[in-house]
Protein backbone atom coordinates (compact mmCIF):
# COMPACT_ATOMS: atom_id res chain seq x y z
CA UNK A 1 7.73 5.44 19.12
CA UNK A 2 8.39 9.16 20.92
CA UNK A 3 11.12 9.65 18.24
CA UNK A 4 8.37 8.67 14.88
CA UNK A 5 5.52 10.70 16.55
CA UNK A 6 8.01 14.04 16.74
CA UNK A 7 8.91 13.60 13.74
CA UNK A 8 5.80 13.09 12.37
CA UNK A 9 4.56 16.30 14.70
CA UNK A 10 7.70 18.56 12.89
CA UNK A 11 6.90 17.84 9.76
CA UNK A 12 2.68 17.78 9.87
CA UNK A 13 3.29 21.12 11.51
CA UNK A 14 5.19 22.09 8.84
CA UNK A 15 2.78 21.02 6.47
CA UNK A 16 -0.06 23.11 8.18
CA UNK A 17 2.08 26.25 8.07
CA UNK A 18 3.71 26.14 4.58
CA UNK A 19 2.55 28.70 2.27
CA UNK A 20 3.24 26.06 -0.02
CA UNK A 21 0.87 23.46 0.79
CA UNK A 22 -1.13 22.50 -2.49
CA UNK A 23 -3.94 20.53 -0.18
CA UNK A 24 -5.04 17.70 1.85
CA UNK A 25 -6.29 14.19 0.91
CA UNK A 26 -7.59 11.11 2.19
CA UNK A 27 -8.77 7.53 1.35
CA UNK A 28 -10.47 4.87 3.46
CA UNK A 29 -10.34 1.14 2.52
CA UNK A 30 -10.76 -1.58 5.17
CA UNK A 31 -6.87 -3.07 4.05
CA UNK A 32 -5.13 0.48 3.86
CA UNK A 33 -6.48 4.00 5.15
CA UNK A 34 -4.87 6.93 4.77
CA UNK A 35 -4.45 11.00 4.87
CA UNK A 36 -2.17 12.86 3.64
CA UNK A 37 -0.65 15.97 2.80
CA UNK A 38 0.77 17.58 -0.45
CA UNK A 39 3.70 20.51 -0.48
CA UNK A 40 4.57 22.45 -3.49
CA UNK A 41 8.23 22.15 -4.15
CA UNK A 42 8.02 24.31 -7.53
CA UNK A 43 5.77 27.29 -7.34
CA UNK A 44 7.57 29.34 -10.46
CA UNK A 45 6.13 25.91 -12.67
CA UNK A 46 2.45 24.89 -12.80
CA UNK A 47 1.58 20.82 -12.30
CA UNK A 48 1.64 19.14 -15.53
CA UNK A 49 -1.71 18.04 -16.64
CA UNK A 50 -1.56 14.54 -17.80
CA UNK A 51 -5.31 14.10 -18.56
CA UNK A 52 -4.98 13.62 -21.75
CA UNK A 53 -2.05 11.23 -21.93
CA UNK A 54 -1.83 7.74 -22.55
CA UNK A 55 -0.70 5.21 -20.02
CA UNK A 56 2.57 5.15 -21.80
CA UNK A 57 2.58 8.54 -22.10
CA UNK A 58 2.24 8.98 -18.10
CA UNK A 59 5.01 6.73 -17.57
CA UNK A 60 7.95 8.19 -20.02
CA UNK A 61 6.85 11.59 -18.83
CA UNK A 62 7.77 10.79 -15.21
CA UNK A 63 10.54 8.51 -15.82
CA UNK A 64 11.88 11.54 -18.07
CA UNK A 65 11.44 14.22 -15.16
CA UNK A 66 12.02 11.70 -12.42
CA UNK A 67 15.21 13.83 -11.39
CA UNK A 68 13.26 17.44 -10.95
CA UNK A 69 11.02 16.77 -7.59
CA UNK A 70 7.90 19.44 -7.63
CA UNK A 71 6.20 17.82 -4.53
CA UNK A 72 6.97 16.57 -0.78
CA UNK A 73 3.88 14.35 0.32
CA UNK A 74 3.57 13.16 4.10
CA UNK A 75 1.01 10.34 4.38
CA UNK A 76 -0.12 8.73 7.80
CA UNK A 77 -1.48 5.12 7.22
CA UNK A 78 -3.17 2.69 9.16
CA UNK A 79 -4.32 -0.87 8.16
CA UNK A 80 -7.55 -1.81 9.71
CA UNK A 81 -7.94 -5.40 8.98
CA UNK A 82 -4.53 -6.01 10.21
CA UNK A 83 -5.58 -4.05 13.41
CA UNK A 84 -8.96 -5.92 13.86
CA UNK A 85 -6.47 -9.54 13.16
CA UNK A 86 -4.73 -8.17 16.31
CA UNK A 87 -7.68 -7.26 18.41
CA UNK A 88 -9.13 -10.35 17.85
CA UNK A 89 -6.31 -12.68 18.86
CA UNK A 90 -4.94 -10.49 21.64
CA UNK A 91 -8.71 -10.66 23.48
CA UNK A 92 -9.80 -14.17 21.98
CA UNK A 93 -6.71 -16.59 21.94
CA UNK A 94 -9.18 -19.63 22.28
CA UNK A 95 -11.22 -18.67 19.38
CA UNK A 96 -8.23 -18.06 17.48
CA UNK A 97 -7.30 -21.21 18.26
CA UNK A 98 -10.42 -22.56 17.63
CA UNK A 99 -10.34 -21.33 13.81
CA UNK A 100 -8.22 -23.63 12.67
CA UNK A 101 -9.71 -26.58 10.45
CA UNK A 102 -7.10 -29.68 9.77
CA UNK A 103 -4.58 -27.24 10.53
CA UNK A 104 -5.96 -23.80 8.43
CA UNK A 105 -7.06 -20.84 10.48
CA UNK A 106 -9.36 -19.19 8.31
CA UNK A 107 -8.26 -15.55 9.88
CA UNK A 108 -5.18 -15.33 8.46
CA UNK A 109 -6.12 -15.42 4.97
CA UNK A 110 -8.19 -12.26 6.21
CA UNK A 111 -5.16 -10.53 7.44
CA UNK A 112 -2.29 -11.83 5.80
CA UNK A 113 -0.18 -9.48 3.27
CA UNK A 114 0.08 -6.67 5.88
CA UNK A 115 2.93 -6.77 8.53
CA UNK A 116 2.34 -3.29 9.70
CA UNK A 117 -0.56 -1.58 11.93
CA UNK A 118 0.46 1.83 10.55
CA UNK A 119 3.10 4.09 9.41
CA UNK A 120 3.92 7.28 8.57
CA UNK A 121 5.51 7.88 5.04
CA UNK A 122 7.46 11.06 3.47
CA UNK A 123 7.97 11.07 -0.56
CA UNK A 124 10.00 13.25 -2.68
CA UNK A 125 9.60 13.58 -6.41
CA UNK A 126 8.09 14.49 -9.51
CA UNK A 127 3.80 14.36 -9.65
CA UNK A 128 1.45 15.18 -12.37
CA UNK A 129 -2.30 15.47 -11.99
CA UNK A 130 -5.53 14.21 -13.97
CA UNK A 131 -8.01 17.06 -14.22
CA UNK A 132 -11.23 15.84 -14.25
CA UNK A 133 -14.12 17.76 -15.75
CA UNK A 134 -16.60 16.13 -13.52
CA UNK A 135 -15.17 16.77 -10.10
CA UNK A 136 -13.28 20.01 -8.94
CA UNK A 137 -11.35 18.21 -6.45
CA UNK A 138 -8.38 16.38 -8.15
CA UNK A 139 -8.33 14.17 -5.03
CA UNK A 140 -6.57 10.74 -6.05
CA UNK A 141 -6.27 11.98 -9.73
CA UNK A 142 -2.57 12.11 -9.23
CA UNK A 143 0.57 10.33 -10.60
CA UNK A 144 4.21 9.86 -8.51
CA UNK A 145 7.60 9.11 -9.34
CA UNK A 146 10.69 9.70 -6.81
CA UNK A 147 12.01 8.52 -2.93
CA UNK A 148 9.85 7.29 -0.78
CA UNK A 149 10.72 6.51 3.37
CA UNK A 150 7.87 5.00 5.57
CA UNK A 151 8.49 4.15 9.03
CA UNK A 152 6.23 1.86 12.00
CA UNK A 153 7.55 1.01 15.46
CA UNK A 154 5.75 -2.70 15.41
CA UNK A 155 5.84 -5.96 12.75
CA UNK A 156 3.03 -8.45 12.89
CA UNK A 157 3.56 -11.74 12.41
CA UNK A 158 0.60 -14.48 12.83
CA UNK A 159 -1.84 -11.48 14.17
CA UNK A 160 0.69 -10.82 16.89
CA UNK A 161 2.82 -7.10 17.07
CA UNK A 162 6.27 -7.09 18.10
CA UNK A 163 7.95 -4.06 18.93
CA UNK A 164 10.73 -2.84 16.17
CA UNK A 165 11.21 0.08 15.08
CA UNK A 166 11.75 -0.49 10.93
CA UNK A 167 12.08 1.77 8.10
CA UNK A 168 11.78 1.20 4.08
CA UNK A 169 13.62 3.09 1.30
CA UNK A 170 12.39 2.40 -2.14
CA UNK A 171 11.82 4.23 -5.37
CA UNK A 172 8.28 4.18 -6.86
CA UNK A 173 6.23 4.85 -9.78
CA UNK A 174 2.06 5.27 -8.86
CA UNK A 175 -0.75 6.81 -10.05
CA UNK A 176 -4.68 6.09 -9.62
CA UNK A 177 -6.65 7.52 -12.46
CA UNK A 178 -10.54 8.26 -11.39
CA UNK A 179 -12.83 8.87 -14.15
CA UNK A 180 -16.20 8.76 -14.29
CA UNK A 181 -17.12 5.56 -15.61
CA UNK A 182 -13.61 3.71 -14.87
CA UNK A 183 -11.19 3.99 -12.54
CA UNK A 184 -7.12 2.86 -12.81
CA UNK A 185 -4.37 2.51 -10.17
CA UNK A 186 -1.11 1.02 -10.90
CA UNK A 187 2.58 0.73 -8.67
CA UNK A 188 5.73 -0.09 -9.53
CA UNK A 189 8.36 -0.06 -6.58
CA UNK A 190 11.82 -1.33 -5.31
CA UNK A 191 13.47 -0.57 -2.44
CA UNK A 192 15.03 -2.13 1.28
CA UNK A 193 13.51 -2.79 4.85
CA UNK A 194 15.71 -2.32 7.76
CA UNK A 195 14.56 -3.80 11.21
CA UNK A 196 16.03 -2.63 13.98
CA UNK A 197 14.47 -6.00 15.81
CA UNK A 198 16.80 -8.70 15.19
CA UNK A 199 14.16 -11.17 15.37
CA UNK A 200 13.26 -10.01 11.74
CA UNK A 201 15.76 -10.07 8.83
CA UNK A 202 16.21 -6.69 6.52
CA UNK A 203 15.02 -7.24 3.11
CA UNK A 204 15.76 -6.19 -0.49
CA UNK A 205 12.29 -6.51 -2.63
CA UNK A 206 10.87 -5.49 -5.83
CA UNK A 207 7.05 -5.27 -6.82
CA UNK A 208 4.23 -4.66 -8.96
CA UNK A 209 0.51 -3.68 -8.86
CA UNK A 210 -2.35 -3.05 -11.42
CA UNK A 211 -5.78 -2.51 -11.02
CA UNK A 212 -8.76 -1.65 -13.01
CA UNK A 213 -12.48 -1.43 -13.04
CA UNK A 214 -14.75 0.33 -16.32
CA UNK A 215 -18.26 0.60 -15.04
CA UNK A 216 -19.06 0.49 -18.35
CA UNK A 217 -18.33 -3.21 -18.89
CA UNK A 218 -19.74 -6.28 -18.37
CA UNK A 219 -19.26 -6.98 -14.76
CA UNK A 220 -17.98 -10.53 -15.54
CA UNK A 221 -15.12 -9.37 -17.65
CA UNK A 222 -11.98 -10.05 -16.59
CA UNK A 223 -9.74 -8.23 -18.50
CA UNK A 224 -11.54 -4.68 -17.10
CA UNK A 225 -12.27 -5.33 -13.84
CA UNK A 226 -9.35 -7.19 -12.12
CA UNK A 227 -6.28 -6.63 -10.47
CA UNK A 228 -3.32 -8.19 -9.95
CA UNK A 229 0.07 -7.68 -7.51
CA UNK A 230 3.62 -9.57 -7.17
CA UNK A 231 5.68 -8.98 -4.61
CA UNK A 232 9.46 -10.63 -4.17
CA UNK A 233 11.72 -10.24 -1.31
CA UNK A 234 15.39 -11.38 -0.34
CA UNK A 235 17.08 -11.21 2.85
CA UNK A 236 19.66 -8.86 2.49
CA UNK A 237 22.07 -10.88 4.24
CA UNK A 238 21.94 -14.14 2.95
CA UNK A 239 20.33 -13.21 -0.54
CA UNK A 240 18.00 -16.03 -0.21
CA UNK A 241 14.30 -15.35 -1.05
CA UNK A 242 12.25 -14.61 2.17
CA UNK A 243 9.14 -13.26 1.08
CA UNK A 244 6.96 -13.86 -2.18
CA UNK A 245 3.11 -12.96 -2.95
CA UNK A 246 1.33 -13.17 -6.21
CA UNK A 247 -2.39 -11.86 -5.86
CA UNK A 248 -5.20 -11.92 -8.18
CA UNK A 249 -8.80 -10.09 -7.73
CA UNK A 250 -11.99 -10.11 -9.98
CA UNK A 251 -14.30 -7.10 -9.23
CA UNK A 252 -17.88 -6.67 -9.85
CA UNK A 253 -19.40 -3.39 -10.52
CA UNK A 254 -22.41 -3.07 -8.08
CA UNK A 255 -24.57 -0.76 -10.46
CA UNK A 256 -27.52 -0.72 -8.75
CA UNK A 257 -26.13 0.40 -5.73
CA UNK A 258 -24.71 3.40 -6.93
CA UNK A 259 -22.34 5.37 -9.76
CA UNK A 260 -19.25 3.77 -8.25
CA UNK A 261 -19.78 1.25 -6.23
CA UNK A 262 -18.06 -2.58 -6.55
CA UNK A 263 -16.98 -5.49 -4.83
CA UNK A 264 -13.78 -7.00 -5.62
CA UNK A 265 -12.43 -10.64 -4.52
CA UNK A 266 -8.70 -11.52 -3.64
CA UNK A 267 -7.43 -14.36 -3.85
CA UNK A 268 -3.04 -14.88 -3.16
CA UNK A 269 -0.72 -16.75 -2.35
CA UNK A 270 1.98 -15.60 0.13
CA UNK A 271 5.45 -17.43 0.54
CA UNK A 272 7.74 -16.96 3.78
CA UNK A 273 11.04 -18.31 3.45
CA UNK A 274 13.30 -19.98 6.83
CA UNK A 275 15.36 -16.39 6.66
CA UNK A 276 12.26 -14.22 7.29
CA UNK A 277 12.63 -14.88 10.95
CA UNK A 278 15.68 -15.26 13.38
CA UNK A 279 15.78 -15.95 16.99
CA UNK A 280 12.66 -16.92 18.71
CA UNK A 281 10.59 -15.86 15.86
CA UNK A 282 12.12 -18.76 14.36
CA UNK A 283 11.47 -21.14 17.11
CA UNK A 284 7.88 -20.18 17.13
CA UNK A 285 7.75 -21.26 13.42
CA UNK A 286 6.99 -20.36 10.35
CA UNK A 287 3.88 -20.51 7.99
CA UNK A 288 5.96 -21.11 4.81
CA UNK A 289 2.90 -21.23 2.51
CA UNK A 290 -0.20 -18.94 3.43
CA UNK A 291 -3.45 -18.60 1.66
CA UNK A 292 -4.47 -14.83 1.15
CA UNK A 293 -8.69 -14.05 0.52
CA UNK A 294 -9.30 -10.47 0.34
CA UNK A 295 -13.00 -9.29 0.05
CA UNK A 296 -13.41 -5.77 -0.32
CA UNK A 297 -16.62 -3.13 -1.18
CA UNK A 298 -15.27 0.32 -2.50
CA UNK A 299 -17.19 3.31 -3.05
């Protein structure tokens, strides 16, 4: 933990005395909250505009530049239901007990998908930015390709944290694209997790995530206001799947609360294979098959 939160310190201090900082960001969501920072690797070379490029368009032009990194980004996460599916079983182990109903614990489909409290994440690469005409602040108007590294210093697993310090390495493509009347975020990614608890086997995994909402739709439409995610993982010793989610979320735009304002509904399914675990992980047991329900409000 000392050595993640001085490295963290060297590089946020870093980021508050580079000349080159471009600015600060943040986002809250009750699944993944987040701040971060954005250094200018290129100053002789302006960010490329990609307003008025298609999706497509967005993609080839990263993939294309992927190899000529214009921005260092250092992000500081934390993931609050997983925190509050801590809390609650750490001070009420009889009511989590108590959940379960012919053997389902309705809290875990609250909390499941997220085996970190937080981390801190450093990404290298190529971004390009969506100007919007409406706002001054390009704030999550931004699209990524290039390395990213995220570290933690606990797992979860069944609303319990065990100590181990990990680390991921993956390539990603991501962007989030906030207009006015419709907003799109998408993720492509592939990379490796390497525990340094033994308990918890290092995985290879590959996944995908799109979402979309048009305000200007009929709430019940599917095609424009969903979102969907896949997520497969092997064990990188054994090359035997350990890990597989497929999730799937309708949202409603809440127009009468507000501009931007919806509620979106989750609903996955999360696999967890015999080689997630070793040791007395193992012994404890293993949820193979875990129901995921995901209610969210966004603003």
């Amino acid at each position: 933990m000392q050595k993640i939160f001085i490295l963290f310190l060297f590089f946020g201090m870093w980021g508050l005395c580079a000349d080159d900082l471009v600015e600060y960001d943040y986002e809250l969501d009750v699944y993944y909250t987040n701040v971060s920072a954005y250094i200018d690797l290129d100053k002789n070379n302006e960010i490329v505009d990609g307003t008025s490029y298609s999706e497509e368009e967005i993609y080839s032009s990263l993939l294309l530049n992927s190899f000529k990194p214009n921005i260092f980004l250092i992000e500081a996460a934390i993931h609050p239901m997983g925190i509050a599916g801590l809390y609650f079983r750490q001070n009420n182990e009889d009511m989590y007990d108590r959940s379960k109903i012919h053997g389902f614990n309705w809290i875990k489909p609250l909390t499941a998908g997220f085996e970190e409290p937080y981390s801190i994440s450093f990404f290298i690469g190529r971004m390009l930015v969506f100007k919007n005409k409406e706002q001054e602040h390009i704030g999550k108007n931004r699209a990524f390709i290039g390395t990213l590294v995220t570290l933690g210093n606990f797992t979860i697993k069944d609303n319990r944290a065990y100590h181990d310090a990990w680390s991921v390495l993956e390539f990603k493509l991501k962007g989030t694209r906030d207009k006015k009347d419709r907003d799109l975020d998408w993720s492509f990614r592939v990379g490796a997790c390497v525990h340094d608890n033994h308990d918890f086997a290092n995985t290879l995994y590959i996944g995908a995530r799109r979402s979309s909402i048009d305000y200007k739709k009929s709430e019940w439409s599917f095609v424009h206001n969903s979102a969907f995610s896949v997520m497969l993982a092997t064990s990188a010793d054994s090359f035997k799947l350990s890990d597989a989610k497929v999730m799937l979320e309708k949202k409603w735009p809440l127009r009468s609360w507000g501009e931007k304002v919806s509620f979106g509904l989750g609903i996955g399914y999360l696999y967890s294979g015999d080689d997630k675990y070793r040791g007395k992980l193992s012994d404890e047991g293993i949820d193979n098959h875990q129901l995921i329900f995901r209610p969210n409000l966004t603003w």
